[in-house]
N, C-alpha and C. Protein backbone atom coordinates (compact mmCIF):
# COMPACT_ATOMS: atom_id res chain seq x y z
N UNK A 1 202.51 32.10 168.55
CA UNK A 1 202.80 32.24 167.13
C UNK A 1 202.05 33.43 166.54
N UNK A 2 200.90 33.83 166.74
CA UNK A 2 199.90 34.79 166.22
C UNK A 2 201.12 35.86 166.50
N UNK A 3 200.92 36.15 168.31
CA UNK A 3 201.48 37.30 168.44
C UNK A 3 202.96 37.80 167.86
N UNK A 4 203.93 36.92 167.26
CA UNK A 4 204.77 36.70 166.62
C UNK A 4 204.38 37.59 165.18
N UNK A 5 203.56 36.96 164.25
CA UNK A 5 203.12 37.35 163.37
C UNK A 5 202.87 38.58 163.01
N UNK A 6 201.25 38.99 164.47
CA UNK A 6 201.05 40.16 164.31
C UNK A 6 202.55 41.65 164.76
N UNK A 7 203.29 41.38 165.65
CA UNK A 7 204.42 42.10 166.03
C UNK A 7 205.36 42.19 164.08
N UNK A 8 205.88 40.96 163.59
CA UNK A 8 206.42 41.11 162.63
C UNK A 8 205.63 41.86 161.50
N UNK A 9 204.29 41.67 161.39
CA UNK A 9 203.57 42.92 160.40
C UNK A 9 203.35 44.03 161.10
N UNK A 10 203.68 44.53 162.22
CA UNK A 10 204.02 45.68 162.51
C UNK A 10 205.18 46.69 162.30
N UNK A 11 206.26 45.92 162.56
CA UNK A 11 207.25 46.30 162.60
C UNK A 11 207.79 45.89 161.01
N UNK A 12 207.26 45.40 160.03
CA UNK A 12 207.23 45.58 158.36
C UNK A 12 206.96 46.62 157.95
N UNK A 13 205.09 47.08 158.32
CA UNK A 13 204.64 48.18 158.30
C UNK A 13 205.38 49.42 158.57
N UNK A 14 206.28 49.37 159.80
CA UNK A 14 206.77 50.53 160.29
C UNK A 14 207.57 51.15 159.19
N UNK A 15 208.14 49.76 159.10
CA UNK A 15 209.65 50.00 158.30
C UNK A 15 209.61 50.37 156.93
N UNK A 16 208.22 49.92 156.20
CA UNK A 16 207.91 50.02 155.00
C UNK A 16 208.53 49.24 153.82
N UNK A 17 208.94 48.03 154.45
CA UNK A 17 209.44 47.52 153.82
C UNK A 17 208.40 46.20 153.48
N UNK A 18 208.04 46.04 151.65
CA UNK A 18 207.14 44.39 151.28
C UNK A 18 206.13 44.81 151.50
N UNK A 19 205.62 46.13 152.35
CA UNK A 19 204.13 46.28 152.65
C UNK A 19 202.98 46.09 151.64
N UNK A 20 202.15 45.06 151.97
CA UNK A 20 201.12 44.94 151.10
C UNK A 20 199.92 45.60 151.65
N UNK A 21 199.55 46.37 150.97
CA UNK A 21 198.39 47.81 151.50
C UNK A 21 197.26 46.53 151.66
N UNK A 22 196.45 47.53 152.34
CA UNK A 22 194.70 46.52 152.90
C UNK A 22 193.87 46.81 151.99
N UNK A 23 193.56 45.61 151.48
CA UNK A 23 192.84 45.39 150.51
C UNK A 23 191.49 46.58 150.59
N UNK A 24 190.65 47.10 149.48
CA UNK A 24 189.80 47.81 149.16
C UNK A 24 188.68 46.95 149.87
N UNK A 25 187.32 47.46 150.06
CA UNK A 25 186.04 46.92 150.55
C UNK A 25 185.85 46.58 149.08
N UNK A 26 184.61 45.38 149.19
CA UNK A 26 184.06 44.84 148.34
C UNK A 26 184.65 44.41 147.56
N UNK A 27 185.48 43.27 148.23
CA UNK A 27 186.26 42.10 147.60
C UNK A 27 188.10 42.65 146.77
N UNK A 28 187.82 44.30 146.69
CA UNK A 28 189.23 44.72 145.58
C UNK A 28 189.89 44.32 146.20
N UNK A 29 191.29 43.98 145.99
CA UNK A 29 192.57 44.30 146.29
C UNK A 29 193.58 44.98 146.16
N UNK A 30 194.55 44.96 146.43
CA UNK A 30 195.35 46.02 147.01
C UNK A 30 196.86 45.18 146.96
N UNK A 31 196.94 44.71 145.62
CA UNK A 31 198.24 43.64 146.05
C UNK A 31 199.84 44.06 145.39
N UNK A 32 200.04 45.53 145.24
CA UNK A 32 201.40 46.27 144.96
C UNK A 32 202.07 46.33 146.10
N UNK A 33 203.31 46.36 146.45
CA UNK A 33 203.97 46.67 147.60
C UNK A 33 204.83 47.70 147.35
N UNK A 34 205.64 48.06 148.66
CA UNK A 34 206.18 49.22 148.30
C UNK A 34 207.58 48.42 147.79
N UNK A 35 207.93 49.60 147.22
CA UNK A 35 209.33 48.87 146.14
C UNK A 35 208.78 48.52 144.65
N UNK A 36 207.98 48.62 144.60
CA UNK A 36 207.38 48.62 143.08
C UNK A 36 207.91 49.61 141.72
N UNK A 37 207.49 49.53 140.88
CA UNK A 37 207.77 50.30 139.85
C UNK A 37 207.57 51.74 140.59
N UNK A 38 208.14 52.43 140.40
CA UNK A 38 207.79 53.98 140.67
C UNK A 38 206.60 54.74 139.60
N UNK A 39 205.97 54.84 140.55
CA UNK A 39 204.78 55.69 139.77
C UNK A 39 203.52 54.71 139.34
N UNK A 40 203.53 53.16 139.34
CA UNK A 40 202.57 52.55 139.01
C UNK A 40 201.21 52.72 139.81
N UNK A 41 200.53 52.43 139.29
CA UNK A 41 198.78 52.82 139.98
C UNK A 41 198.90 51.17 141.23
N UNK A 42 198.46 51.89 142.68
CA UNK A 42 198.72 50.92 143.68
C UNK A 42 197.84 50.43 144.20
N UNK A 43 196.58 50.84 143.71
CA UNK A 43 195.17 49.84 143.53
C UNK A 43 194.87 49.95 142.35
N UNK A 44 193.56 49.28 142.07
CA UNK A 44 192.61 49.17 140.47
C UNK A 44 191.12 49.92 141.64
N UNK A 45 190.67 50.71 140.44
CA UNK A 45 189.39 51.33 141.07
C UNK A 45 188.41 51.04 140.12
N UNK A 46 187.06 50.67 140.35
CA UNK A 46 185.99 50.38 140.06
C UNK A 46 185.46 51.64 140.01
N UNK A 47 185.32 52.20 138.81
CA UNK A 47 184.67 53.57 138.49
C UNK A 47 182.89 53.66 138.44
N UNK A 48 182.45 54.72 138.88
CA UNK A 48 180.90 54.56 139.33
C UNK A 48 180.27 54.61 138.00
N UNK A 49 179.03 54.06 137.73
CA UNK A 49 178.58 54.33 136.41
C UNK A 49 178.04 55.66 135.99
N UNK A 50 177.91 56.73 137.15
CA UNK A 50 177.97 58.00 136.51
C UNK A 50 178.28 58.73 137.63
N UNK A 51 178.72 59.72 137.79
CA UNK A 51 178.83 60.78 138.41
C UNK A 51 177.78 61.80 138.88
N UNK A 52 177.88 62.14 140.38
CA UNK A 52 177.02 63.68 139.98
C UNK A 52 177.60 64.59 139.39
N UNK A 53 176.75 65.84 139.21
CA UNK A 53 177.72 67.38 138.85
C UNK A 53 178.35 68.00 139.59
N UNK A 54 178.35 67.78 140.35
CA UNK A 54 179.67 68.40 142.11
C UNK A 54 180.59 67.30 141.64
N UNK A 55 180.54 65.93 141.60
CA UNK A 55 181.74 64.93 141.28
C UNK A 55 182.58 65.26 140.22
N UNK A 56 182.02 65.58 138.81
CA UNK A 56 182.33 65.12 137.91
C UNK A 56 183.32 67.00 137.66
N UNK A 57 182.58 68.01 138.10
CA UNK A 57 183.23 69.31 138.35
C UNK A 57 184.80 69.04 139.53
N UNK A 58 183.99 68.53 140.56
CA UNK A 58 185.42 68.06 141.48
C UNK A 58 186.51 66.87 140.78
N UNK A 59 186.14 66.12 140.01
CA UNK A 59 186.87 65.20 139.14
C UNK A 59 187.98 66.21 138.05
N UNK A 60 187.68 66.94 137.48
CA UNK A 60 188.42 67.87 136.34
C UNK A 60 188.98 68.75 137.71
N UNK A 61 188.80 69.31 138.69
CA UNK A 61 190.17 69.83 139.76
C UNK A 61 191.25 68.94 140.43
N UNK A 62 190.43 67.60 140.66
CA UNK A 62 191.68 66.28 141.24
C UNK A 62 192.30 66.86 140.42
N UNK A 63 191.84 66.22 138.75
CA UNK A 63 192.93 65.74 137.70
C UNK A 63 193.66 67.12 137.72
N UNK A 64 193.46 67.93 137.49
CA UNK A 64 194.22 69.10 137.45
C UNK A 64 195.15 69.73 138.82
N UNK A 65 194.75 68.97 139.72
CA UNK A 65 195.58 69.59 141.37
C UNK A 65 196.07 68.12 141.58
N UNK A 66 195.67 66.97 141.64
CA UNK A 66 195.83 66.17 142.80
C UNK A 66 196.47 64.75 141.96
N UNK A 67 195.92 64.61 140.80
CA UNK A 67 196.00 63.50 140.54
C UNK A 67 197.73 63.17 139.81
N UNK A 68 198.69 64.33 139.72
CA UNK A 68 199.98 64.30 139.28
C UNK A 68 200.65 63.17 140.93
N UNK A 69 200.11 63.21 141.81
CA UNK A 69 200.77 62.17 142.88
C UNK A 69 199.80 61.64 143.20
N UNK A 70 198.87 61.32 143.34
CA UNK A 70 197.38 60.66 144.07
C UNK A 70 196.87 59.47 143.07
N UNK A 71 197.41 60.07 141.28
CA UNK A 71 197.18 59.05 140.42
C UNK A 71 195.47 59.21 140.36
N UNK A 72 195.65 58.99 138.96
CA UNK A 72 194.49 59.14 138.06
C UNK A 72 193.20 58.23 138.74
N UNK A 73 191.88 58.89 139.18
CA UNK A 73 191.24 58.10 139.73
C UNK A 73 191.34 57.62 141.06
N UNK A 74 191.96 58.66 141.44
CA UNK A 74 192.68 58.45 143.10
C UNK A 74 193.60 57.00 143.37
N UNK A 75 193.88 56.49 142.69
CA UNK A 75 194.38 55.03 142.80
C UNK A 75 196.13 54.54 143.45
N UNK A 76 196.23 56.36 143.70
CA UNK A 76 197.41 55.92 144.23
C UNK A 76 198.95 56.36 143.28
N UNK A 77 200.08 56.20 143.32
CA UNK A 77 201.07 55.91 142.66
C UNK A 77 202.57 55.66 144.13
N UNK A 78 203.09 54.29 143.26
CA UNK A 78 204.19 53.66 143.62
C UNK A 78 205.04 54.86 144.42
N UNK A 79 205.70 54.80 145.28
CA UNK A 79 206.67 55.91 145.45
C UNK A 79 206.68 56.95 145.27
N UNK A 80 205.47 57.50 144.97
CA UNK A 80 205.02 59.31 145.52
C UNK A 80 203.52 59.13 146.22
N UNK A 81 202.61 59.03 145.98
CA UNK A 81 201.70 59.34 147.21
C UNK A 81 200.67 58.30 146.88
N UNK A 82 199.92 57.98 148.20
CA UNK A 82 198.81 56.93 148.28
C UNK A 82 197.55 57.38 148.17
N UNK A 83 196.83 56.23 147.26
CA UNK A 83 195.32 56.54 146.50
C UNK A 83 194.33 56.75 147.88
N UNK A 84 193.66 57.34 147.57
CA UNK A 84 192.59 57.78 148.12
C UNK A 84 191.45 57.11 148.09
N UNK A 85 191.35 56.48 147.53
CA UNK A 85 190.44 55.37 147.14
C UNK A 85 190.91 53.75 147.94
N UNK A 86 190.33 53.82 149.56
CA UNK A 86 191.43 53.36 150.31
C UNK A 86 190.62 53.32 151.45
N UNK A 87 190.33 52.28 151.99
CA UNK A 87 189.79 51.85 153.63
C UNK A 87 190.21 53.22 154.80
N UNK A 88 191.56 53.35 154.33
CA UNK A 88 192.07 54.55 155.59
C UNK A 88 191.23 55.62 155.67
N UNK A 89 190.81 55.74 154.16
CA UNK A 89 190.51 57.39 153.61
C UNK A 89 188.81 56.94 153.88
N UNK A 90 188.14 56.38 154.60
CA UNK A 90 187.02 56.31 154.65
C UNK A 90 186.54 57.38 155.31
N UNK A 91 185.29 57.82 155.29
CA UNK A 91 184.78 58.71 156.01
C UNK A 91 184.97 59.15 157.58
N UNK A 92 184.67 57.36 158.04
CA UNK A 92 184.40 57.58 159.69
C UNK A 92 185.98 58.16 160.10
N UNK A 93 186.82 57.73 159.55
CA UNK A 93 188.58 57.97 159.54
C UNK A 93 189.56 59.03 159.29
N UNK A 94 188.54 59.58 158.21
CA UNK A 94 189.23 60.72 157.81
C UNK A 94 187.57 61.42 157.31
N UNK A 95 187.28 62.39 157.81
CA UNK A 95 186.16 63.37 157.48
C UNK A 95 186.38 64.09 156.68
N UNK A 96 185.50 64.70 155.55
CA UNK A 96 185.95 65.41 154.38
C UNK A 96 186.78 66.62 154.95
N UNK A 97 186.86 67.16 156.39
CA UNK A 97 187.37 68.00 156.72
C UNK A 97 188.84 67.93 156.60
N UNK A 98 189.17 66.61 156.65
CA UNK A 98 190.16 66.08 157.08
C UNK A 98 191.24 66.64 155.31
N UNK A 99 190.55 66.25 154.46
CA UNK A 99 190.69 66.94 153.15
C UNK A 99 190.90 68.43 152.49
N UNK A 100 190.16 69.17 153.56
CA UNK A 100 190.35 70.58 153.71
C UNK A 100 191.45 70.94 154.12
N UNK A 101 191.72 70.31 154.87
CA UNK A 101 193.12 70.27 155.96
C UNK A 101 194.55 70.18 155.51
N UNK A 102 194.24 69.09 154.87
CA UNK A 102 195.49 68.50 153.54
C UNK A 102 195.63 69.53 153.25
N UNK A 103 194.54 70.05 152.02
CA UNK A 103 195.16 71.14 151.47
C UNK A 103 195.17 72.04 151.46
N UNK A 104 195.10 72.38 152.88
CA UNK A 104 195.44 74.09 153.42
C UNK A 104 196.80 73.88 154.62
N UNK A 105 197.62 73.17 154.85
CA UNK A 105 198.08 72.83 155.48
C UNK A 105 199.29 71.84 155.44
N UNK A 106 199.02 70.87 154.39
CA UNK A 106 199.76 69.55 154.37
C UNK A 106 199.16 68.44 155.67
N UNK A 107 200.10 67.67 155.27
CA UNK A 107 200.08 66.48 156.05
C UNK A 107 201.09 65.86 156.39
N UNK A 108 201.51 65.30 157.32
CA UNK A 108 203.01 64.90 158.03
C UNK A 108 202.21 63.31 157.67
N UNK A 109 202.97 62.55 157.35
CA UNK A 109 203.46 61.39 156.81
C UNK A 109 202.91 60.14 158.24
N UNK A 110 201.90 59.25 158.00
CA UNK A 110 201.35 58.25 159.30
C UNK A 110 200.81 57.36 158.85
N UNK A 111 200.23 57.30 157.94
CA UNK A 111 199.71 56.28 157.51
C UNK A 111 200.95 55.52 156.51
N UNK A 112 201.37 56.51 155.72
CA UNK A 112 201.86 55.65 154.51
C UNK A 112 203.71 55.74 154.71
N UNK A 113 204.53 55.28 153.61
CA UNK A 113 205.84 55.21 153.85
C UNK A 113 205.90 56.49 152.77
N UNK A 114 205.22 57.22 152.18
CA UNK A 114 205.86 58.41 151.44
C UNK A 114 206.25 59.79 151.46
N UNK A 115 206.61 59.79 152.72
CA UNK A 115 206.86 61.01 153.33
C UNK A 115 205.66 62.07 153.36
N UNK A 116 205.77 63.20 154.09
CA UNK A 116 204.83 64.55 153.81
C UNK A 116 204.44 65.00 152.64
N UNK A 117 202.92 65.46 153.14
CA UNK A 117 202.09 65.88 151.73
C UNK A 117 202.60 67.28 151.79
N UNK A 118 202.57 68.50 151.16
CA UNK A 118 202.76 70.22 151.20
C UNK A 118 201.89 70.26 151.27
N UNK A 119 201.58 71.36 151.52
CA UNK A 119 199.69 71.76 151.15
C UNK A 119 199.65 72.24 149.70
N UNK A 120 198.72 72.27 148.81
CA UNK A 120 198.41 72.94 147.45
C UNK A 120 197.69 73.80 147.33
N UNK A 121 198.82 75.13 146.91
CA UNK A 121 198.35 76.43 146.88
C UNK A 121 196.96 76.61 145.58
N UNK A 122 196.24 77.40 145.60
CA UNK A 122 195.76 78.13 144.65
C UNK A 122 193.94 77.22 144.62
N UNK A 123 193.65 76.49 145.68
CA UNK A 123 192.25 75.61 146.16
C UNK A 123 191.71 76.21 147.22
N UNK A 124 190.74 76.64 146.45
CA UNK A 124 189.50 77.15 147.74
C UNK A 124 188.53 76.20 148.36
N UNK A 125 187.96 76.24 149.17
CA UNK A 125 187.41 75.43 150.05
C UNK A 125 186.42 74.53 149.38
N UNK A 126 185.33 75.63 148.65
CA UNK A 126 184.66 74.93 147.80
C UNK A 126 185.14 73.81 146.74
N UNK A 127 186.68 74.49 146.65
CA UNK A 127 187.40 73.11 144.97
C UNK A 127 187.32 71.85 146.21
N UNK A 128 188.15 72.23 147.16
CA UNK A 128 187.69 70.45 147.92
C UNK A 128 186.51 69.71 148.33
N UNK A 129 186.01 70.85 148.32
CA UNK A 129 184.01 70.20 149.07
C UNK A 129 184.27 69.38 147.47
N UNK A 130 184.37 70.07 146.04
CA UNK A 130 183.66 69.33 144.95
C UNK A 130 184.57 68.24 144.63
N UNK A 131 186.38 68.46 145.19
CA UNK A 131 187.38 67.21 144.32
C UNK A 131 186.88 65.92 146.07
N UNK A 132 186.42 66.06 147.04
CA UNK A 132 186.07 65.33 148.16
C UNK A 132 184.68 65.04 148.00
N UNK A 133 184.05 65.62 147.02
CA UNK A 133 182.64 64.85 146.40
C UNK A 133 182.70 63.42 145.86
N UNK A 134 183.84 63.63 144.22
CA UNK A 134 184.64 63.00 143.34
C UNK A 134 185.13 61.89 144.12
N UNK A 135 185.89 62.12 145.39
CA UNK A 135 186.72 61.06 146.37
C UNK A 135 185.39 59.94 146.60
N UNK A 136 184.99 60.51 147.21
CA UNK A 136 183.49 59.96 147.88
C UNK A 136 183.02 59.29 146.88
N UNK A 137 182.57 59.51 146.22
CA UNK A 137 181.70 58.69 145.13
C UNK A 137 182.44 57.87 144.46
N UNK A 138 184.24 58.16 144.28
CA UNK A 138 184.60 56.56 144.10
C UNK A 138 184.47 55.94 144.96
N UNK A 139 184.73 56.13 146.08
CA UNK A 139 185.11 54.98 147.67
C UNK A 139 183.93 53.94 147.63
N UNK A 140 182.42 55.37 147.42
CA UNK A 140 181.10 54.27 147.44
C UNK A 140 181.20 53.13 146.43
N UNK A 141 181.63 53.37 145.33
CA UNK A 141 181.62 52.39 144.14
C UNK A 141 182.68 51.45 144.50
N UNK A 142 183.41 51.43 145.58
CA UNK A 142 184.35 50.54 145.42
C UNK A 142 184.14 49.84 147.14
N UNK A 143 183.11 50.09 147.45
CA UNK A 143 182.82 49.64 148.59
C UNK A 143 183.10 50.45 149.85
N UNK A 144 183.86 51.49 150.05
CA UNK A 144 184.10 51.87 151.03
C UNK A 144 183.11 53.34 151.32
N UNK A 145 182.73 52.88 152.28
CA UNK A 145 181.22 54.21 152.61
C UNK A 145 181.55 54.80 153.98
């Protein structure tokens, strides 16, 4: 029966169909599926009680580069792209390099059901060291280190 189970949430996953994302560290959840409203925020994020000045400088480039699909606060949006603020996007998993990469490059579509990222022109290395500061310091506040 397990192996039943686990095979059918695989092959859900694949398909992208009902997927309920994995819950956030430190108790959040994660309980939108796909098929949702388009564009709704697909976690809730626990915002840090302050920022550093690399964060809060990398915070005003998200919002201005990233957060029109990534959603305000990295949190995601319904049917264009998945929050960042996210077990996947943890460090050991994805290295801030891994962020550099994105956006010099794009990203072909593996984790999530929303097709390919482009890469985003007009970000220098340093705007991601500071908007992958911003990332970071939510994840910590929301449990994921």
């Amino acid at each position: 029966m397990t192996k039943f189970i686990i095979t059918a949430a695989v092959i859900i996953t694949v398909l992208g169909v009902g997927v309920t994302y994995l819950p956030l560290g430190g108790g959040k959840s994660a309980e939108n599926s796909v098929g949702s409203d388009a564009g709704a925020e697909i976690v809730s994020v626990t915002l840090p009680d302050a920022l550093t000045q690399n964060a809060q400088i990398g915070q005003r480039a998200y919002d201005a580069n990233c957060a029109s699909c990534h959603g305000i606060n990295a949190a995601g949006q319904e049917g264009i792209a998945p929050p960042l603020v996210h077990i996947i996007y943890e460090p050991s998993h994805h290295a801030d390099e891994s962020f550099q990469r994105a956006v010099s490059f794009g990203v072909r579509a593996h984790h999530w059901p929303f097709g390919d990222m482009p890469a985003v022109e007009g970000l220098t290395r340093g705007d991601v060291t500071l908007i992958t500061a911003y990332i970071r310091e939510l994840q910590r506040a929301n449990g994921i280190n």
